[in-house]
N, C-alpha and C. Protein backbone atom coordinates (compact mmCIF):
# COMPACT_ATOMS: atom_id res chain seq x y z
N UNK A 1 -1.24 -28.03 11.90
CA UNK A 1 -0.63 -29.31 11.68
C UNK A 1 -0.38 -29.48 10.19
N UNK A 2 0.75 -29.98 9.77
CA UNK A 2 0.84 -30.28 8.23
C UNK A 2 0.79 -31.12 7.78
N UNK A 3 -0.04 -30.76 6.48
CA UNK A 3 -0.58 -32.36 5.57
C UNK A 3 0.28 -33.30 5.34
N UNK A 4 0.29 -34.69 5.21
CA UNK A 4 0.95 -35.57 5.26
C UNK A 4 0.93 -35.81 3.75
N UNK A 5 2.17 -36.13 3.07
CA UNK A 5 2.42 -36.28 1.94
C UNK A 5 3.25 -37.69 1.44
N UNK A 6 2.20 -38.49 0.96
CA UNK A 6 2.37 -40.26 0.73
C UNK A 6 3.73 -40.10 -0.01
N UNK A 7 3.91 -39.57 -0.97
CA UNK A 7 5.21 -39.25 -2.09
C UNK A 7 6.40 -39.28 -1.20
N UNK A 8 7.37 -40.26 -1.27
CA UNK A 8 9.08 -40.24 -0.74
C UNK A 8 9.63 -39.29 -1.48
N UNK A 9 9.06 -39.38 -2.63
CA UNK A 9 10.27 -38.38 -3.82
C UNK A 9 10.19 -36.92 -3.36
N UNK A 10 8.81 -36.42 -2.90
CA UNK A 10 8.61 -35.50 -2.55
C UNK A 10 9.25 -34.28 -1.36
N UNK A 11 9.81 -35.63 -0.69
CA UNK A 11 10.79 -34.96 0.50
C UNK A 11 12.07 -34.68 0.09
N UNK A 12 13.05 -33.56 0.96
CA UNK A 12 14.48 -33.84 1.27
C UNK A 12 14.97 -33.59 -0.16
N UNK A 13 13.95 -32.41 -1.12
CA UNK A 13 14.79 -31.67 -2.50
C UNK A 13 14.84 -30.22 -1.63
N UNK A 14 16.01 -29.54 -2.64
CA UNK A 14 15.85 -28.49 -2.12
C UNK A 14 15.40 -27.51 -2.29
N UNK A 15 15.63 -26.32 -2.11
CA UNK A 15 13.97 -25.55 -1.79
C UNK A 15 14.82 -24.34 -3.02
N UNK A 16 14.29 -23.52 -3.88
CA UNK A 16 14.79 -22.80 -4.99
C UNK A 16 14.36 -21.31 -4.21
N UNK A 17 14.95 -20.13 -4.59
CA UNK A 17 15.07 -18.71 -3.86
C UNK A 17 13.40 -18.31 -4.26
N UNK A 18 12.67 -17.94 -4.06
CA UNK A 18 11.44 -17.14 -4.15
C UNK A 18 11.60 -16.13 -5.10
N UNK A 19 11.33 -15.46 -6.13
CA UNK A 19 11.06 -14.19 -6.17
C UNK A 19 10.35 -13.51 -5.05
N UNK A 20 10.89 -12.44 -5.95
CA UNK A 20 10.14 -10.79 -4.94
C UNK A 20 8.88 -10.31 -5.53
N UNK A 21 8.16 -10.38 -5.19
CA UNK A 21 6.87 -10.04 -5.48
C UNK A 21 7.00 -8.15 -5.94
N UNK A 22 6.42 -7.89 -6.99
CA UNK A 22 5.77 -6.30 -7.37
C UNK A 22 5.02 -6.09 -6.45
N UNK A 23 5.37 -4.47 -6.20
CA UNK A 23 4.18 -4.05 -5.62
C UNK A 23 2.46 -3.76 -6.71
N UNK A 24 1.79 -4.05 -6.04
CA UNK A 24 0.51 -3.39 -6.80
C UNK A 24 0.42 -2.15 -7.74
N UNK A 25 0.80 -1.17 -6.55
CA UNK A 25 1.30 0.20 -6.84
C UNK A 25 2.30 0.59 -7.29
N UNK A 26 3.22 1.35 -8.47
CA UNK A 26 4.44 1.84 -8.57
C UNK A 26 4.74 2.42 -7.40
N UNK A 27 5.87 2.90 -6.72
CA UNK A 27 6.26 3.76 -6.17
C UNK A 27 6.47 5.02 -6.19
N UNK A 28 6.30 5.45 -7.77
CA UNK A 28 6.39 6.71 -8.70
C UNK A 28 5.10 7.49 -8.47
N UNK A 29 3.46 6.21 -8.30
CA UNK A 29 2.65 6.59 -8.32
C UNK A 29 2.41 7.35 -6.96
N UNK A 30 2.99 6.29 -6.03
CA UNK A 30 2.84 6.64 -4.17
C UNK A 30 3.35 8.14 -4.28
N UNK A 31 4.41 8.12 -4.22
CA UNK A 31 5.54 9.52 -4.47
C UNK A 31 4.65 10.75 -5.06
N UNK A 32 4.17 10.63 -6.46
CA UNK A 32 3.20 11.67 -6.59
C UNK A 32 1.89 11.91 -6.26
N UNK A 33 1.70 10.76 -5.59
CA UNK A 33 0.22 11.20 -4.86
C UNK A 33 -0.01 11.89 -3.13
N UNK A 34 1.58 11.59 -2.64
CA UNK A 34 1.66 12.03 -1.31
C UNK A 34 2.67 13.77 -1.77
N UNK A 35 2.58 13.88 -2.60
CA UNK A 35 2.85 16.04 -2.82
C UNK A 35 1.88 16.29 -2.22
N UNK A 36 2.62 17.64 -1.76
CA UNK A 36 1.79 18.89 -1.24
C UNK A 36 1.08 19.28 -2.61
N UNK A 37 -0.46 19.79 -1.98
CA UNK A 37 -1.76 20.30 -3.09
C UNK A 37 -1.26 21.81 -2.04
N UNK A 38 -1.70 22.12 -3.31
CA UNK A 38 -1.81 24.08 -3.63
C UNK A 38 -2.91 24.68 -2.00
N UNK A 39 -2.02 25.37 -1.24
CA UNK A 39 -3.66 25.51 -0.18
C UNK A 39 -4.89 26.10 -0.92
N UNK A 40 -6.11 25.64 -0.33
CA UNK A 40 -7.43 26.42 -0.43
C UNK A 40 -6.98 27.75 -0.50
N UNK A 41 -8.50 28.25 -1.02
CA UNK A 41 -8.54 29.19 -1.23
C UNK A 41 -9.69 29.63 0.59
N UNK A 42 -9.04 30.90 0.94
CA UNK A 42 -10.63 30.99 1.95
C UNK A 42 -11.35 32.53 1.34
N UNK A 43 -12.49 32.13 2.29
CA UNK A 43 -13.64 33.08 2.22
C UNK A 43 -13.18 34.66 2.63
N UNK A 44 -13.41 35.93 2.22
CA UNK A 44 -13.29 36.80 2.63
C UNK A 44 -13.82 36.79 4.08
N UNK A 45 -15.00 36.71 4.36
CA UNK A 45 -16.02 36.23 6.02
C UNK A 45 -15.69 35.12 6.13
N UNK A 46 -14.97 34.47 7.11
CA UNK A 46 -14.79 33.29 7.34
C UNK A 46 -15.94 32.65 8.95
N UNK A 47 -16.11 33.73 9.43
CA UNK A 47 -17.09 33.63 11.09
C UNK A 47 -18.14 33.84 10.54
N UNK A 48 -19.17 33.63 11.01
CA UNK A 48 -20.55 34.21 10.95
C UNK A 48 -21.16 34.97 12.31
N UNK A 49 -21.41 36.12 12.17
CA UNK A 49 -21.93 36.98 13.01
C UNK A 49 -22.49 36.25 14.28
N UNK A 50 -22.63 36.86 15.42
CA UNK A 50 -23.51 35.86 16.50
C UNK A 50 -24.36 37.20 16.82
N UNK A 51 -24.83 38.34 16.76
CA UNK A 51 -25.62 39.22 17.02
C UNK A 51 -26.44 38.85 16.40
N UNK A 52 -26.36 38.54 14.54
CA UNK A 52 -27.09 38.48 13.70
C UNK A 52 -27.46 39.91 12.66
C-alpha cells in the first residue's frame, strides 16, 4: 500500500529520466577473468596400483 503524502504540491509533477546505473564490475574485468587458463600440468602415474 502507498504512503500517503499530505503535500498537494507534491503530486501531478513530472517524473525526470533515471540514470543508468554502473556496473560494480568493469566489463573489461568480467571479459578477462572468464579466458581460458593454460591446462594443468598431469602426473606421469596418474592411477594408483590396486595389487599394490
Amino acid at each position: 500500500m502507498d504512503e500517503y503524502i499530505s503535500d498537494p504540491d507534491k503530486y501531478g509533477h513530472e517524473l525526470c529520466h533515471l540514470k543508468h546505473s554502473k556496473p560494480k564490475i568493469p566489463n573489461e574485468v568480467l571479459l578477462e577473468a572468464t579466458e581460458p587458463l593454460e591446462p594443468f600440468p598431469w602426473d606421469d602415474e596418474t592411477d594408483m596400483k590396486v595389487d599394490g
